[in-house]
C-alpha atoms as a PDB file:
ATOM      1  CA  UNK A   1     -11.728-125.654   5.788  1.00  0.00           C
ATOM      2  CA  UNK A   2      -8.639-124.887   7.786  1.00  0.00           C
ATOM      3  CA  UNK A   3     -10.231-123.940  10.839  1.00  0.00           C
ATOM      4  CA  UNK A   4     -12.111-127.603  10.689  1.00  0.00           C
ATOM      5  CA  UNK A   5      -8.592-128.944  10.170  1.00  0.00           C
ATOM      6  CA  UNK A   6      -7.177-127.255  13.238  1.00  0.00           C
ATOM      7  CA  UNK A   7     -10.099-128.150  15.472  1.00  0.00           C
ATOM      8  CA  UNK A   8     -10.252-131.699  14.306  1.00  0.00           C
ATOM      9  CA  UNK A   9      -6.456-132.041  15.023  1.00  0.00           C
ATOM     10  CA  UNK A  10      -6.761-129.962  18.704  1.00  0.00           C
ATOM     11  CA  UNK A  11      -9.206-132.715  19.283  1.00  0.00           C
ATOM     12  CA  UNK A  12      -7.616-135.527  18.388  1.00  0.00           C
ATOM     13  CA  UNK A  13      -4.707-134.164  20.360  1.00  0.00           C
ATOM     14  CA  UNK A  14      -6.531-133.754  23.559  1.00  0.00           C
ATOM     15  CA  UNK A  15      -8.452-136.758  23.075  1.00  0.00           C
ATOM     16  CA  UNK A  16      -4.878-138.740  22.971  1.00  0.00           C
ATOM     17  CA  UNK A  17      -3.580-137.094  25.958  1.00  0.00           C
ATOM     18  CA  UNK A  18      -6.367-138.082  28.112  1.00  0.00           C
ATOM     19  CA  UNK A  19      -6.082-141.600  26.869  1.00  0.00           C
ATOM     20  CA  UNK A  20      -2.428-141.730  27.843  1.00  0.00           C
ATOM     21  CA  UNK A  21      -3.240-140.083  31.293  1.00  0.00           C
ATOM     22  CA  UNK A  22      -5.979-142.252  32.387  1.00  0.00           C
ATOM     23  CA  UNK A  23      -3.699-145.062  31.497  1.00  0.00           C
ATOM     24  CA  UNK A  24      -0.502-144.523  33.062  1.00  0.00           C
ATOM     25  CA  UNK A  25      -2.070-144.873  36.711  1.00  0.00           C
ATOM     26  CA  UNK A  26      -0.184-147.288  37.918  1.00  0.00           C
ATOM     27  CA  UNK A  27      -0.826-150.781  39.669  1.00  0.00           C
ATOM     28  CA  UNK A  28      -3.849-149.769  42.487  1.00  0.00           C
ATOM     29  CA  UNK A  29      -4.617-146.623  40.765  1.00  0.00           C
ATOM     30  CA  UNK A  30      -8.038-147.632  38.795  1.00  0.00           C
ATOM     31  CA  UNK A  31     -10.220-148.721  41.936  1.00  0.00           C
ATOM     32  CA  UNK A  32     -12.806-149.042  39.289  1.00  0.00           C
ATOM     33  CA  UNK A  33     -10.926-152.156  37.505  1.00  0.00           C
ATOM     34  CA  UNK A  34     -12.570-155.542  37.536  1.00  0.00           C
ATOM     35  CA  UNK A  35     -10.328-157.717  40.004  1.00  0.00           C
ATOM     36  CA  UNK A  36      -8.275-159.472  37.034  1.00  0.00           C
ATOM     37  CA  UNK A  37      -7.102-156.082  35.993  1.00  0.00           C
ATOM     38  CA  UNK A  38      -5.970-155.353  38.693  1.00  0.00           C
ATOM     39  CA  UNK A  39      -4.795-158.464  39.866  1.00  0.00           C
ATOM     40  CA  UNK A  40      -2.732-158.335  36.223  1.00  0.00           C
ATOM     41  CA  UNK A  41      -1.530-154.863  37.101  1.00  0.00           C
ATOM     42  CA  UNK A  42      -0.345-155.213  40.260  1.00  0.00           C
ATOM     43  CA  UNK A  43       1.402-158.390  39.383  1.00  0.00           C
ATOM     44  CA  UNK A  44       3.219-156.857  36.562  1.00  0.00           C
ATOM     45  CA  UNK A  45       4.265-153.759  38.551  1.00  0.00           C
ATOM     46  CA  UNK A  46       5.486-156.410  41.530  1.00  0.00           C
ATOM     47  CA  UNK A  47       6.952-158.833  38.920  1.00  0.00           C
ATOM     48  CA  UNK A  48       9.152-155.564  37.578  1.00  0.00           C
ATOM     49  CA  UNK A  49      10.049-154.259  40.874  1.00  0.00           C
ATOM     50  CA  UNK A  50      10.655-157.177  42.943  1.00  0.00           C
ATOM     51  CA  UNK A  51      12.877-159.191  39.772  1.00  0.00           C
ATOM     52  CA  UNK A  52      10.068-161.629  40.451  1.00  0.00           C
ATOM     53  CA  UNK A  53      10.956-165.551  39.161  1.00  0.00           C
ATOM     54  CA  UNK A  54       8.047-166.816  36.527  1.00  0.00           C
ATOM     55  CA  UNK A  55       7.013-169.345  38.877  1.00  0.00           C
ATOM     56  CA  UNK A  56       7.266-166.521  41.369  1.00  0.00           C
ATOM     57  CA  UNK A  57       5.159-164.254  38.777  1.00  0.00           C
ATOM     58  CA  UNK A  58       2.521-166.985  38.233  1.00  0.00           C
ATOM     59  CA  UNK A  59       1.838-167.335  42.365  1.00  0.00           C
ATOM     60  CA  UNK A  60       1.586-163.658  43.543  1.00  0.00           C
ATOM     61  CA  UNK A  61      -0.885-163.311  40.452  1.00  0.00           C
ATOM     62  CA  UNK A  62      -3.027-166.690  41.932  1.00  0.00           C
ATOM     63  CA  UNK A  63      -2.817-164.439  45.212  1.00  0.00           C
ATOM     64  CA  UNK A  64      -3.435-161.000  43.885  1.00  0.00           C
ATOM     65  CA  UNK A  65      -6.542-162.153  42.060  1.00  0.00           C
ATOM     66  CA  UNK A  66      -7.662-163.943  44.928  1.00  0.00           C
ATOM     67  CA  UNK A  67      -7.244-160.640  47.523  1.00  0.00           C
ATOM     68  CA  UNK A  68      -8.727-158.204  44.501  1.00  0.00           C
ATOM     69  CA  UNK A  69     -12.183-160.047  44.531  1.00  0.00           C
ATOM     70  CA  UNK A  70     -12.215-159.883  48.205  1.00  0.00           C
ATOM     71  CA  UNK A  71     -11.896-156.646  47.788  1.00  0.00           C
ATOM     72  CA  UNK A  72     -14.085-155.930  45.666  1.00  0.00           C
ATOM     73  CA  UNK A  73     -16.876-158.095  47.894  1.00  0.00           C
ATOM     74  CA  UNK A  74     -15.721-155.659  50.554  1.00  0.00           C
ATOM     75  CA  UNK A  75     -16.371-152.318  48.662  1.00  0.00           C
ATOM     76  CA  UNK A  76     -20.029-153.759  47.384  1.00  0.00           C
ATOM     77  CA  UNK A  77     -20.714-155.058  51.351  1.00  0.00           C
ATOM     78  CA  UNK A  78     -19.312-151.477  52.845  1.00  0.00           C
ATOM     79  CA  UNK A  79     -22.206-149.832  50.766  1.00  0.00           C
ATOM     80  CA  UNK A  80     -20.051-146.347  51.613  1.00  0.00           C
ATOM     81  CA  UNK A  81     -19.223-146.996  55.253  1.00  0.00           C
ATOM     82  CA  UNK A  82     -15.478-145.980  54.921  1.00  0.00           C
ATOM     83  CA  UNK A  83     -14.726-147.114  58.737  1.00  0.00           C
ATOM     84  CA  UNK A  84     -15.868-150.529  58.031  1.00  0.00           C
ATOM     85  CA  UNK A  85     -14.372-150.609  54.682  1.00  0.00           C
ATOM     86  CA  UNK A  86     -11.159-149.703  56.223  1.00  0.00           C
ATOM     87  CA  UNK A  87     -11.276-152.361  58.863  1.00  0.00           C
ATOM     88  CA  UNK A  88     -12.274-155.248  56.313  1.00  0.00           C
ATOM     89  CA  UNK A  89      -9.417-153.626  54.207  1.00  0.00           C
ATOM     90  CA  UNK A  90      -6.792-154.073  56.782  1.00  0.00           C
ATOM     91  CA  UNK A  91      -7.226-157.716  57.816  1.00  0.00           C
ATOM     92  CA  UNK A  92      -7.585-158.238  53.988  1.00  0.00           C
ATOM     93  CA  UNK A  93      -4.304-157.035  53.298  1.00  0.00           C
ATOM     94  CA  UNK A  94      -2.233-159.073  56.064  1.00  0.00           C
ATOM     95  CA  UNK A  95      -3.726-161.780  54.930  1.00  0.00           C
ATOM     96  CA  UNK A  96      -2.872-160.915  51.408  1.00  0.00           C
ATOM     97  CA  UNK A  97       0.907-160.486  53.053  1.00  0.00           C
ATOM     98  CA  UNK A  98       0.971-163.124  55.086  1.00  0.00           C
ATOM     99  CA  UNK A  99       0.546-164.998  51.585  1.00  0.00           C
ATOM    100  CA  UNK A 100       2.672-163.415  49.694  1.00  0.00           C
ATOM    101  CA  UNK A 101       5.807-163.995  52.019  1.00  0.00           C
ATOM    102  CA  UNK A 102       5.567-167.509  51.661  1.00  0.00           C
ATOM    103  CA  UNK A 103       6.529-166.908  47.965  1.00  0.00           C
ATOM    104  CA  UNK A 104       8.918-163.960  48.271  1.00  0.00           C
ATOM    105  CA  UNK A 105      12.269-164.086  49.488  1.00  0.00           C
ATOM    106  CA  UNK A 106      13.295-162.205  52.100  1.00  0.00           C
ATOM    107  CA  UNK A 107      15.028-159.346  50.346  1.00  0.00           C
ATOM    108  CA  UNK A 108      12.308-158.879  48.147  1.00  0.00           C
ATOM    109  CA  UNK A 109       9.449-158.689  50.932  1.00  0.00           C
ATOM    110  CA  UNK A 110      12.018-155.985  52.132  1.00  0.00           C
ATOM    111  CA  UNK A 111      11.540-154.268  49.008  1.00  0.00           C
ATOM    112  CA  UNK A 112       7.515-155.134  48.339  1.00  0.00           C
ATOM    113  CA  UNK A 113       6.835-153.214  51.721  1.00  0.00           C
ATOM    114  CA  UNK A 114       9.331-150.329  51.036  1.00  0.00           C
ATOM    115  CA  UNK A 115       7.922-150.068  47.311  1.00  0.00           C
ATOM    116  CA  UNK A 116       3.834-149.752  48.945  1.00  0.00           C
ATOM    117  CA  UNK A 117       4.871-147.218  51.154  1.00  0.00           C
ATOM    118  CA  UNK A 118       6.520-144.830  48.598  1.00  0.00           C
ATOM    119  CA  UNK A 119       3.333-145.475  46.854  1.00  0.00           C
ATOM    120  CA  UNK A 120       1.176-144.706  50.215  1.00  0.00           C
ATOM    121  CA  UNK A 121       3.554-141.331  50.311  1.00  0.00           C
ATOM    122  CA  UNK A 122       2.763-140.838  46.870  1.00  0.00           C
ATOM    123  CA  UNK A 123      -0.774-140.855  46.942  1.00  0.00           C
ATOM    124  CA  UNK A 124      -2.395-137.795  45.548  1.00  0.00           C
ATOM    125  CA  UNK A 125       0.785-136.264  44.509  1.00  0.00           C
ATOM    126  CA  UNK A 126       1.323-137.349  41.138  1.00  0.00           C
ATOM    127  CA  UNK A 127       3.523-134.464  39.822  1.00  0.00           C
ATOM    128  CA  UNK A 128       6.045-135.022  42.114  1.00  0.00           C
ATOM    129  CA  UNK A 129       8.902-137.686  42.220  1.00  0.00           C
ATOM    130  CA  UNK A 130       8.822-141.075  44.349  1.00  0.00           C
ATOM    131  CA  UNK A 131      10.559-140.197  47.473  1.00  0.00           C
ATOM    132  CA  UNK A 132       9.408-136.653  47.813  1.00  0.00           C
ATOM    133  CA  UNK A 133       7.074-135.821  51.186  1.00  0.00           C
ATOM    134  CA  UNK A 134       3.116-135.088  49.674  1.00  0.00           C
ATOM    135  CA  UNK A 135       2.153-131.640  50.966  1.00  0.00           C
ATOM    136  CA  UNK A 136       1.385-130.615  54.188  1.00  0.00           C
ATOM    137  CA  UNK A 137       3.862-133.368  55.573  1.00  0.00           C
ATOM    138  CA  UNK A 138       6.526-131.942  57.715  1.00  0.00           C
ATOM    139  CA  UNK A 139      10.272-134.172  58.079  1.00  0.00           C
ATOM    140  CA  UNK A 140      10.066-134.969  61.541  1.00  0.00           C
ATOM    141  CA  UNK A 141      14.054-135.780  61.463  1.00  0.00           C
ATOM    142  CA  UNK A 142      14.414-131.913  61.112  1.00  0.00           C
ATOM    143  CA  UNK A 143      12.794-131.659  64.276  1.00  0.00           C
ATOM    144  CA  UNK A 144      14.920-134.266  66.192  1.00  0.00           C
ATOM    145  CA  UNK A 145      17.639-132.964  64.931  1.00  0.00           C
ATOM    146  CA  UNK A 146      17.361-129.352  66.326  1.00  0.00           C
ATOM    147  CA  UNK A 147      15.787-130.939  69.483  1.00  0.00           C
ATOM    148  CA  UNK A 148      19.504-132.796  70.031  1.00  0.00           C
ATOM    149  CA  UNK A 149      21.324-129.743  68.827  1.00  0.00           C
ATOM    150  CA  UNK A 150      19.141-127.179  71.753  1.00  0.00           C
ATOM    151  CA  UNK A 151      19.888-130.227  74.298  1.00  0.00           C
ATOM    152  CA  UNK A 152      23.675-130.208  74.141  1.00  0.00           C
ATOM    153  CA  UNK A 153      25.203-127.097  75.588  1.00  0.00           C
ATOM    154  CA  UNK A 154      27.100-124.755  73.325  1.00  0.00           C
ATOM    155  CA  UNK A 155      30.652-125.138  72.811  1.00  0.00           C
ATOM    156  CA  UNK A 156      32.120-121.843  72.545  1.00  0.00           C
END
């Protein structure tokens, strides 16, 4: 009767920390989302890191939604052609940001774009901290600065 106990509870366990896994992805992470999911995620992640206004809130959603079922159109048209999916996906998206400027202010389009390329950097690398380099990147500043420091002739 213990041993059920024990099993039961491992179970339970693991079952709960899956659940809590799959659902801390954040904002773009669940390509599998209907577009008003994701539309709702990414305009909650937005309105928290951008300070977003609720009139602000209320038109990136409009915009969000409206971009999420054109990309999801784009994913059922691309039937698994990534190089056409990633072509549609770009002029999607600067539409989608040509959009969105008109209702952020400038210092927060600043931020939008610096915020979506931490995430780009973070892709795939979910144990490590926003702001480290994913794996296999090398700092290319490292490079330049050795390249200056070979360049100048030693003082000695």
């Amino acid at each position: 009767m213990r041993t059920t106990i024990k099993i039961f509870a491992l179970a339970l366990l693991f079952s709960a920390g899956h659940f809590i896994t799959l659902n801390a992805q954040p904002g773009g992470g669940n390509w599998n989302a209907d577009p008003e999911q994701r539309a709702t995620q990414q305009t909650a992640m937005m309105t928290e890191k951008l300070a977003l206004s609720e009139a602000q809130s209320t038109k990136v959603k409009e915009i969000n939604l409206k971009y999420a079922n054109k990309m999801k159109e784009a994913r059922e048209k691309s039937a698994g052609d990534r190089e056409a999916m990633r072509n549609t996906v770009g002029t999607i998206r600067q539409e989608q940001d040509a959009e969105l400027q008109t209702v952020l202010t400038e210092d927060q389009w600043k931020q939008w774009v610096t915020t979506r390329e931490e995430m780009r950097g973070n892709r795939g690398n979910s144990d490590k901290p926003a702001g480290d380099k994913p794996a296999g990147k090398k700092d290319k500043s490292k490079k330049k600065d050795k390249q200056k420091k070979s360049d100048t002739p030693n003082e000695q």
